[in-house]
Protein backbone atom coordinates (compact mmCIF):
# COMPACT_ATOMS: atom_id res chain seq x y z
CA UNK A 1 242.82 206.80 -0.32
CA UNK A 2 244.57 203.46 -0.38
CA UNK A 3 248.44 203.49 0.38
CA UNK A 4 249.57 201.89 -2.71
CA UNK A 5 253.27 200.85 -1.23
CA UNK A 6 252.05 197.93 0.32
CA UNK A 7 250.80 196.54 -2.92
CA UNK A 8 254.08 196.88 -3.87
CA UNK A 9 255.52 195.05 -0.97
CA UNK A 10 252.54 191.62 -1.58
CA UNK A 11 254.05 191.77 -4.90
CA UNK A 12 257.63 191.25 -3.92
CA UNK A 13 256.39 188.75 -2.00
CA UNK A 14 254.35 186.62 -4.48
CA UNK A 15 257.43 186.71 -6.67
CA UNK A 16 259.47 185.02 -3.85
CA UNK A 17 256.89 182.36 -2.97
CA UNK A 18 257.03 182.23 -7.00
CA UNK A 19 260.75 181.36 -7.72
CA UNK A 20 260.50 179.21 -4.43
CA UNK A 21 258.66 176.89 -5.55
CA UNK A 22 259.75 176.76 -9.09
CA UNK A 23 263.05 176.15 -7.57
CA UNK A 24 262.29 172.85 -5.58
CA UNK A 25 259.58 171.70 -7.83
CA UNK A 26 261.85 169.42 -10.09
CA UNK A 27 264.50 168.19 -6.87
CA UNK A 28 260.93 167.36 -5.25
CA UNK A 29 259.67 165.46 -7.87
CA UNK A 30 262.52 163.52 -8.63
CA UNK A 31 262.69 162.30 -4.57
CA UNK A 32 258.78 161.21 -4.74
CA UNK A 33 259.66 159.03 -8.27
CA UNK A 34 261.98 157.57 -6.17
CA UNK A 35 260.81 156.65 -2.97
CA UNK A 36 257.42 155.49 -4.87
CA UNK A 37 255.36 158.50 -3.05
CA UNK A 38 252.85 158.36 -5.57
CA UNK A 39 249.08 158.14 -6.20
CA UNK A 40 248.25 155.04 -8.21
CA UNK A 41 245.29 154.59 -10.37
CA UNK A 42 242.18 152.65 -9.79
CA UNK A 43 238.78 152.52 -10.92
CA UNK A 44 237.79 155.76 -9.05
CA UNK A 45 240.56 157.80 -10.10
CA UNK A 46 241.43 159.63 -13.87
CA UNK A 47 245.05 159.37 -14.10
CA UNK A 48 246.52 156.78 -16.09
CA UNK A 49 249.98 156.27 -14.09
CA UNK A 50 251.55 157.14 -10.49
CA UNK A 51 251.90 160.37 -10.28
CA UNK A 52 253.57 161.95 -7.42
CA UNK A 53 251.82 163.59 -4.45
CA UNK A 54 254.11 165.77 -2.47
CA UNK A 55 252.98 168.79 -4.12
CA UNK A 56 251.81 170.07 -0.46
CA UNK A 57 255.21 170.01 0.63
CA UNK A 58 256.23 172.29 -2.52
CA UNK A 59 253.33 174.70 -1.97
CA UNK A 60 253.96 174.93 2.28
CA UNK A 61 257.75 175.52 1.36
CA UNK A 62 256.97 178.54 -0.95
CA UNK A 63 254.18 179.80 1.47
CA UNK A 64 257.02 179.87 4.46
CA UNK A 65 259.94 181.49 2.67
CA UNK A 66 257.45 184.02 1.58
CA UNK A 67 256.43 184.82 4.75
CA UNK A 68 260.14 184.63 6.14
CA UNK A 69 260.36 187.72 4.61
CA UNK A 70 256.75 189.58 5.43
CA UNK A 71 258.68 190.76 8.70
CA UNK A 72 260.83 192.71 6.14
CA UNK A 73 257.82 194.11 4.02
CA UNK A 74 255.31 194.98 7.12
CA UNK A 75 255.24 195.60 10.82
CA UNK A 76 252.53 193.61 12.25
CA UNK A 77 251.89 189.50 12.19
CA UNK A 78 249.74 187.08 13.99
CA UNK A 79 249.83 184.10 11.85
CA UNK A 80 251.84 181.87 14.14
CA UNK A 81 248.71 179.71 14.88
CA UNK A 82 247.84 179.71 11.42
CA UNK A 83 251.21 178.31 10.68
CA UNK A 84 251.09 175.94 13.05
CA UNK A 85 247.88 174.86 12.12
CA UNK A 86 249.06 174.14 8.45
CA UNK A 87 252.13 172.02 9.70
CA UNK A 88 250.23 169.29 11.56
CA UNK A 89 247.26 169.68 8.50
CA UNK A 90 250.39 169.01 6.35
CA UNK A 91 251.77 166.08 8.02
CA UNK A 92 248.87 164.24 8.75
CA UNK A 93 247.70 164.47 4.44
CA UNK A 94 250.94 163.17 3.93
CA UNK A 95 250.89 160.33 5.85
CA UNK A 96 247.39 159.76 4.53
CA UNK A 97 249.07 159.88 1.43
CA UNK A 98 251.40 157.71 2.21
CA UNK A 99 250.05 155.16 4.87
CA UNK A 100 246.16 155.87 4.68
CA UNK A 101 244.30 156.91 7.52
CA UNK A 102 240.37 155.52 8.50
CA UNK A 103 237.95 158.94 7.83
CA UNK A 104 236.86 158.65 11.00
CA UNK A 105 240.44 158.89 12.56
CA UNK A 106 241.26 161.41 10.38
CA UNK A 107 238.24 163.76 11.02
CA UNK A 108 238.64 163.57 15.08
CA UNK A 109 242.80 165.05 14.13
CA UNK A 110 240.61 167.88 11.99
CA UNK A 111 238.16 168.69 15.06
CA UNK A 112 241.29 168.61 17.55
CA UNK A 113 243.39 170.99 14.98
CA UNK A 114 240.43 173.20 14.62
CA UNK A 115 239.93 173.59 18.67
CA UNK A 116 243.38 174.34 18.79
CA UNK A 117 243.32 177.26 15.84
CA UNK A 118 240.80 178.42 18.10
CA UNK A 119 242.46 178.40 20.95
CA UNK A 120 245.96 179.55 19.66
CA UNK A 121 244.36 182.63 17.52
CA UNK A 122 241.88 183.20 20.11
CA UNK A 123 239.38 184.20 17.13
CA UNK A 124 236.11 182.48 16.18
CA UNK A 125 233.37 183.28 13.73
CA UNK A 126 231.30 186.05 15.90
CA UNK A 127 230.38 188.54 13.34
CA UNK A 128 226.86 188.09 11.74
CA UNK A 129 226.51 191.77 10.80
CA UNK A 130 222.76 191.91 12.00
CA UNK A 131 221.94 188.88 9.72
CA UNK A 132 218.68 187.38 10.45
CA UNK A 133 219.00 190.13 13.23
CA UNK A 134 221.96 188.73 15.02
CA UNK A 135 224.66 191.27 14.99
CA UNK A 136 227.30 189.23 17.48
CA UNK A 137 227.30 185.57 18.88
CA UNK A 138 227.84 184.34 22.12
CA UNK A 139 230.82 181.84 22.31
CA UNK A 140 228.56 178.82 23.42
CA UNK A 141 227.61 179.11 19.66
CA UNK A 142 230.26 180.84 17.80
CA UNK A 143 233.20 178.08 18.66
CA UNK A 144 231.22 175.34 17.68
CA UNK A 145 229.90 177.37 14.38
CA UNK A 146 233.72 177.82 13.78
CA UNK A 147 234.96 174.08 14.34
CA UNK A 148 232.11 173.09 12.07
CA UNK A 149 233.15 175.98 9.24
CA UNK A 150 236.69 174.60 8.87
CA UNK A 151 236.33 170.61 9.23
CA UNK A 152 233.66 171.40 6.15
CA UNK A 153 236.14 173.67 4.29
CA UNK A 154 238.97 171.30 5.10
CA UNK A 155 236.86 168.71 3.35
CA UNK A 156 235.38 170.12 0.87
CA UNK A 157 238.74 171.64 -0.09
CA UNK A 158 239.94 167.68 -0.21
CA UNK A 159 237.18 166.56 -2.24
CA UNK A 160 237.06 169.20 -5.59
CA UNK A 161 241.04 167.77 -5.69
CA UNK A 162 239.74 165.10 -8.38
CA UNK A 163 241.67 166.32 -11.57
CA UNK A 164 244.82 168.43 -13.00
CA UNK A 165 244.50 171.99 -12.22
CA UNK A 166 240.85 171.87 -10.68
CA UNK A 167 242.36 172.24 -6.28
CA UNK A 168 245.19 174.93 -7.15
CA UNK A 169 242.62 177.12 -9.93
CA UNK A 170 240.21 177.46 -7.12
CA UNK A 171 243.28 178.04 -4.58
CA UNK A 172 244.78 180.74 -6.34
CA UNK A 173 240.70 182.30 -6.58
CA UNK A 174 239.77 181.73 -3.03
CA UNK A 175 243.23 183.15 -1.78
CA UNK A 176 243.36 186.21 -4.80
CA UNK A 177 239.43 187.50 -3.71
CA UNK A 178 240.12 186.63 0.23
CA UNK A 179 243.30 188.74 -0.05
CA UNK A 180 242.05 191.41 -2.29
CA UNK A 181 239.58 192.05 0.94
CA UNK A 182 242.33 191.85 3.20
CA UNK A 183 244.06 194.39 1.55
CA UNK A 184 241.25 196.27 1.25
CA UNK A 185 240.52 196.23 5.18
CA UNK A 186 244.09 196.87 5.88
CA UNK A 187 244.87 193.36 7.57
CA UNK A 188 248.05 192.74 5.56
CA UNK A 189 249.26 189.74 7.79
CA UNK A 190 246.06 187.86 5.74
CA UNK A 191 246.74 189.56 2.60
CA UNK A 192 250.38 188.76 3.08
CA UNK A 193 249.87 185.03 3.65
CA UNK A 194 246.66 184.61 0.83
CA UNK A 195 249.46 186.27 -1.61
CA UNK A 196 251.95 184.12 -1.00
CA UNK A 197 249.80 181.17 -1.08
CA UNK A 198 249.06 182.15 -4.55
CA UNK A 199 252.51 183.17 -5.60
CA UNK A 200 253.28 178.88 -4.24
CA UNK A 201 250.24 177.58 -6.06
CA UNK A 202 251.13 179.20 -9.71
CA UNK A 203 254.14 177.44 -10.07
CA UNK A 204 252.38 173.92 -9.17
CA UNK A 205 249.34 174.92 -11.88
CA UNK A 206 250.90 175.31 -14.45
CA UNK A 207 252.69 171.96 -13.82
CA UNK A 208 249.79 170.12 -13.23
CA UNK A 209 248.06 171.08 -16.13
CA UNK A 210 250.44 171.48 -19.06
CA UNK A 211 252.86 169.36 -17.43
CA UNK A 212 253.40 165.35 -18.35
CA UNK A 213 256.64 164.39 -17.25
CA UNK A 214 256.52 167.17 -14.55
CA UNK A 215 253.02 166.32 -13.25
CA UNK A 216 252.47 166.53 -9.58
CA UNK A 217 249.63 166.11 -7.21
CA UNK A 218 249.08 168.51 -4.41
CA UNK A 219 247.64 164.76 -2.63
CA UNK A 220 246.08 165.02 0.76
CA UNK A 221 248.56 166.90 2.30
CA UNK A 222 248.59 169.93 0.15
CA UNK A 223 244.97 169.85 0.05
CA UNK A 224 243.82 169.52 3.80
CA UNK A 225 246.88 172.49 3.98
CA UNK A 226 244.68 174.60 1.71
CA UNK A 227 242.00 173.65 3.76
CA UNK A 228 242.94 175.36 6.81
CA UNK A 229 244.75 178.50 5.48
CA UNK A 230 241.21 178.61 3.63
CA UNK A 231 239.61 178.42 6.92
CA UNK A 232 241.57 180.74 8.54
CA UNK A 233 240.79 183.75 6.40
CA UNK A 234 236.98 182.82 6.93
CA UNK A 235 237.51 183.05 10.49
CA UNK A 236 239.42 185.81 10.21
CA UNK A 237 237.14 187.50 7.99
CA UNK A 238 234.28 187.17 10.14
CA UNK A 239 235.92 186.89 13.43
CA UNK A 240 234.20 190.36 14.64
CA UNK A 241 237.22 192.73 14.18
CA UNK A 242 236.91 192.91 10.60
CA UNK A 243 235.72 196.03 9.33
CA UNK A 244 235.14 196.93 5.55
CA UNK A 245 232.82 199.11 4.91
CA UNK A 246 235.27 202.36 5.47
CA UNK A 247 236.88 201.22 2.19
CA UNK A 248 233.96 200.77 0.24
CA UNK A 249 232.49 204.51 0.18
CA UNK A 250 230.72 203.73 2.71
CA UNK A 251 228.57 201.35 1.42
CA UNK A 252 228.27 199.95 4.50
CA UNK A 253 224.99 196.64 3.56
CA UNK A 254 228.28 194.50 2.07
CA UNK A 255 227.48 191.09 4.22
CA UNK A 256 230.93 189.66 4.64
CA UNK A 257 229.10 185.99 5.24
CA UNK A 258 227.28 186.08 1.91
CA UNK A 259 230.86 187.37 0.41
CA UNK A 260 233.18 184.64 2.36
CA UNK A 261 230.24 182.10 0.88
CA UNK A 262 230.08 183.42 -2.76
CA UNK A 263 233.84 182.70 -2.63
CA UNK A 264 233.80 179.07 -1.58
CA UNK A 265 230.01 178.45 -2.66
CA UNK A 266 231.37 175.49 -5.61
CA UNK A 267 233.59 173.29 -3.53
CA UNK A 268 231.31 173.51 -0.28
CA UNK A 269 228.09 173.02 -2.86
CA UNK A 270 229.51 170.19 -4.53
CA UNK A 271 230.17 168.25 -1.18
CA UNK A 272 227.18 168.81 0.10
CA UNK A 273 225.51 167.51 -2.81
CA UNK A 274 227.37 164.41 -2.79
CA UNK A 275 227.27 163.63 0.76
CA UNK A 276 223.81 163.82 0.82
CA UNK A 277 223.36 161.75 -2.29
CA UNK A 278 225.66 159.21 -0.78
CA UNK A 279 224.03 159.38 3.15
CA UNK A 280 220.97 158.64 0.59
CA UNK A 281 221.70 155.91 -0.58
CA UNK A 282 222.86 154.19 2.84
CA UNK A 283 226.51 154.94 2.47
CA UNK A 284 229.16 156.38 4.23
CA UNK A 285 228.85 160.38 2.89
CA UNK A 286 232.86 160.20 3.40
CA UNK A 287 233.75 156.98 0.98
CA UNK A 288 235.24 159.11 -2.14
CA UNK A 289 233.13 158.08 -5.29
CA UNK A 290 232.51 159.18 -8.83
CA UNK A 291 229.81 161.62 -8.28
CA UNK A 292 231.32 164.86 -7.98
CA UNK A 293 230.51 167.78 -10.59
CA UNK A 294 234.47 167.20 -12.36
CA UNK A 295 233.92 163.64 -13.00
CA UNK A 296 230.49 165.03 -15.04
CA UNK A 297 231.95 167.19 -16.62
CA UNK A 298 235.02 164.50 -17.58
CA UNK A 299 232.44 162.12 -18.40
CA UNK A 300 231.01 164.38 -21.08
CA UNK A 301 233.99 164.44 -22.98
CA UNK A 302 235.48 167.82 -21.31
CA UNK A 303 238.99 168.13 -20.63
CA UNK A 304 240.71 168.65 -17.86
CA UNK A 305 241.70 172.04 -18.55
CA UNK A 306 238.24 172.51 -20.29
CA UNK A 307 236.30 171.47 -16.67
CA UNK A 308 238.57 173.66 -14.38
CA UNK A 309 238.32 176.80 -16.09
CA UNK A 310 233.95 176.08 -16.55
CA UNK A 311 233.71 175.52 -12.60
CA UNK A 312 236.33 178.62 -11.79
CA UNK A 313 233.48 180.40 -14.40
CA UNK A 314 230.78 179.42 -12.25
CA UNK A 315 232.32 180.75 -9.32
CA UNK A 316 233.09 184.10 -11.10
CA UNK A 317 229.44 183.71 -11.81
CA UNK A 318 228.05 183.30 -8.20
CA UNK A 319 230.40 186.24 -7.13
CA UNK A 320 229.23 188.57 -10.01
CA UNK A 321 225.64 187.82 -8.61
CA UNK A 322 226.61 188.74 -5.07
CA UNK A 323 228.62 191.76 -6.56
CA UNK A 324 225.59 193.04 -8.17
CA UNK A 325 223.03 192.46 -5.45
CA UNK A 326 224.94 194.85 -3.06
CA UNK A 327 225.82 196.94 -5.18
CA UNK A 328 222.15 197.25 -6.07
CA UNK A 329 221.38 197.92 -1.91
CA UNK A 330 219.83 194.81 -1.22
CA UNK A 331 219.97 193.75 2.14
CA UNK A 332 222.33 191.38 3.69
CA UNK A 333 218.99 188.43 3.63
CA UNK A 334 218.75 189.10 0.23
CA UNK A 335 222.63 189.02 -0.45
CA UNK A 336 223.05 185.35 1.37
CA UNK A 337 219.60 184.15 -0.69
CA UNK A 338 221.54 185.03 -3.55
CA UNK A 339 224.46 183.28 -3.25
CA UNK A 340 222.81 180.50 -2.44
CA UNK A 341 220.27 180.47 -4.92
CA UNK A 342 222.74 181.16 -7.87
CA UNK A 343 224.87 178.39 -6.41
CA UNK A 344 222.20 175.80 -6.04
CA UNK A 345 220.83 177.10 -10.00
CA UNK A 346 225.01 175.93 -10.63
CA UNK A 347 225.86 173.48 -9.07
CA UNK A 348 222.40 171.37 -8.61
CA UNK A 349 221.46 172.18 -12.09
CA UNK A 350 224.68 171.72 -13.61
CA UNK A 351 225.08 168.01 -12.40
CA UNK A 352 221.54 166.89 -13.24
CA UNK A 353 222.69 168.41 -16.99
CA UNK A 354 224.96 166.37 -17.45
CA UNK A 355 224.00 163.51 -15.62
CA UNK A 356 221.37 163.99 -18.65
CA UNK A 357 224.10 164.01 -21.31
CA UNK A 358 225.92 161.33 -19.86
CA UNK A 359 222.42 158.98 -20.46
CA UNK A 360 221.77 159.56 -24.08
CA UNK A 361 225.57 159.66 -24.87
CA UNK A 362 225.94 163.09 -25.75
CA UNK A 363 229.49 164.39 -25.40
CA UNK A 364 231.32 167.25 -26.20
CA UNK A 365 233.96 167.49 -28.68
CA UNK A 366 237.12 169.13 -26.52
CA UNK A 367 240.39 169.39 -28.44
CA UNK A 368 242.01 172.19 -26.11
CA UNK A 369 244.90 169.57 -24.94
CA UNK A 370 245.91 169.06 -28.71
CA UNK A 371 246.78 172.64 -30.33
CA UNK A 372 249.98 173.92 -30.73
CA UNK A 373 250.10 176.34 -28.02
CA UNK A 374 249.18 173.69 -25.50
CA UNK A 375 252.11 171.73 -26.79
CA UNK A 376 254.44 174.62 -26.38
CA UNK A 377 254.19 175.32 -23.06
CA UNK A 378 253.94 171.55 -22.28
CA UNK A 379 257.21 171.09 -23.23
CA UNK A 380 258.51 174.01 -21.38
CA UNK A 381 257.00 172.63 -18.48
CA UNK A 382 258.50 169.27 -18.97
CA UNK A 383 261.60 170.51 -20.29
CA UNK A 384 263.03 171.66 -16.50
CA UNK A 385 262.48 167.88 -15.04
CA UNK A 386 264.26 166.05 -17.46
């Protein structure tokens, strides 16, 4: 049986992180209009103004109020290293923001940070759960596995942040099926911080997308923030200690690799994809482009709104395939294929679609930005900033 009072308890707590960041969202704005902390538009980029980029700072605040009070709700708490993590993740994508840092500067801070998580946590990415028949690594390959995990989920976190709503949607759906495990395995310091996370990220969704005068980008800060509390609850996840089967009647073939993968499969998928495209064609696979599966999808006439909720689909989609195959008994090979087959099918075969459309000039009709309902709760969103 689960004990359902600590459900009730992550609630309280994702309304806190909630009214948090509603709170400061407008006084935060207002301070990055004026000190011209914005992100201005160029060729590469889809906005038509400066908008303002301290969103990260909104979303951290929310995140550590709410977990100012987890002492209150729970008993146990090891995220200290986590936090600290997210602080120096946060300050470093806001002065990238703000200053611009060289990529290659920028990636030796991510390495450093990630040795450090290591170090601080003392947890690293150990369990394979006899995948490929490897049930537990040794360190000499598990910290270097780990370092690698989160500089790639740092950046591939950074690089899906290309248009409104498209970063926070998958936010809230990495943190919401990340935490739901948690909960499930009884490690409600993770659950505690993935629902809070959420509870900070609502707030700045629904001003991002419905928003005009409120608009606000989460900007390098926020995202390489994302980045690591993402990375942490991989690690953490599949740091050896983590043990789920109990609370799945016993069915005990769910591979918690193919599951943390199915999660992030579309944001580490599309990176990949354009790295190697980019490495390819003899250029740096860090110098941001065009190439990525939302400018496609923009490209073809969809919406903003209209792109992030097909790409959150196809993440629902590669889930519901790794869903199915366990719960079918397939083994944990067969689980990982899966996801990555699925994702591939996606991702791959979604951006050669339509790279299609985009050459014969096929596009698709999208009015979802123009009814009445979308008006509505634009102007409520806009209504609290003027």
């Amino acid at each position: 049986m689960i004990d359902l009072m600590p459900k009730w308890r992550l609630l309280i707590l994702f309304f806190i992180a909630l009214t948090v960041t509603w709170a400061i969202y407008g006084p935060t704005l207002r301070i990055a209009l004026r000190k011209g902390i914005v992100d201005n538009p160029d060729a590469r980029k889809l906005q038509q103004r400066p908008i303002p980029t301290l969103g990260g700072v909104v979303v951290f605040f929310g995140i550590a109020v709410g977990l100012m009070f987890f002492k209150t709700m729970f008993y146990q708490t090891a995220l200290l290293p986590v936090l600290a993590a997210m602080v120096i993740m946060l300050y470093v994508g806001t002065m990238d923001d703000i200053i611009g840092l060289p990529p290659g500067r920028r990636l030796l801070i991510e390495i450093a940070v990630a040795l450090l998580l290591i170090y601080g946590s003392r947890s690293c990415i150990l369990n394979f759960q006899g995948l490929w028949g490897i049930h537990r690594l040794a360190l000499g390959w598990a910290i270097p596995l780990t370092v690698l995990t989160i500089v790639g989920l740092i950046n591939a976190i950074n690089m899906i942040d290309g248009i409104d709503g498209l970063l926070s949607g998958f936010g809230i759906l990495i943190c919401g099926f990340y935490g739901l495990l948690c909960f499930l395995a009884h490690d409600y310091s993770n659950a505690a911080l993935a629902t809070v996370t959420i509870g900070a990220l609502v707030t700045f969704f629904l001003h991002n997308v419905f928003g005009v005068k409120s608009k606000m980008f989460l900007g390098d800060g926020g995202s390489m923030l994302l980045g690591i509390l993402v990375s942490w609850l991989v690690i953490s996840i599949l740091g050896g200690h983590f043990h789920i089967a109990e609370y799945l009647d016993g069915r005990v073939n769910f591979n918690l690799i193919a599951f943390a993968l199915a999660v992030v499969a579309i944001p580490v998928a599309d990176t990949l994809r354009v790295m190697t495209v980019r490495i390819c064609e003899g250029r740096s696979p860090l110098k941001p482009d065009n190439l990525h599966l939302h400018h496609h999808f923009i490209r073809c006439g969809f919406s903003h709104l209209a792109t992030t909720l097909s790409m959150l689909g196809m993440a629902l989609v590669i889930i519901g395939a790794f869903l199915l195959v366990w719960v079918c008994g397939a083994s944990a090979e067969v689980q990982l294929y899966t996801v990555i087959a699925v994702t591939a099918l996606l991702d791959g075969g979604g951006a050669w679609l339509l790279g299609r459309m985009e050459k014969t000039g096929a596009r698709i009709s999208d009015r979802s930005e123009k009814s009445g309902i979308w008006m509505r709760i634009q102007n409520w969103m806009d209504k609290g900033i003027e």
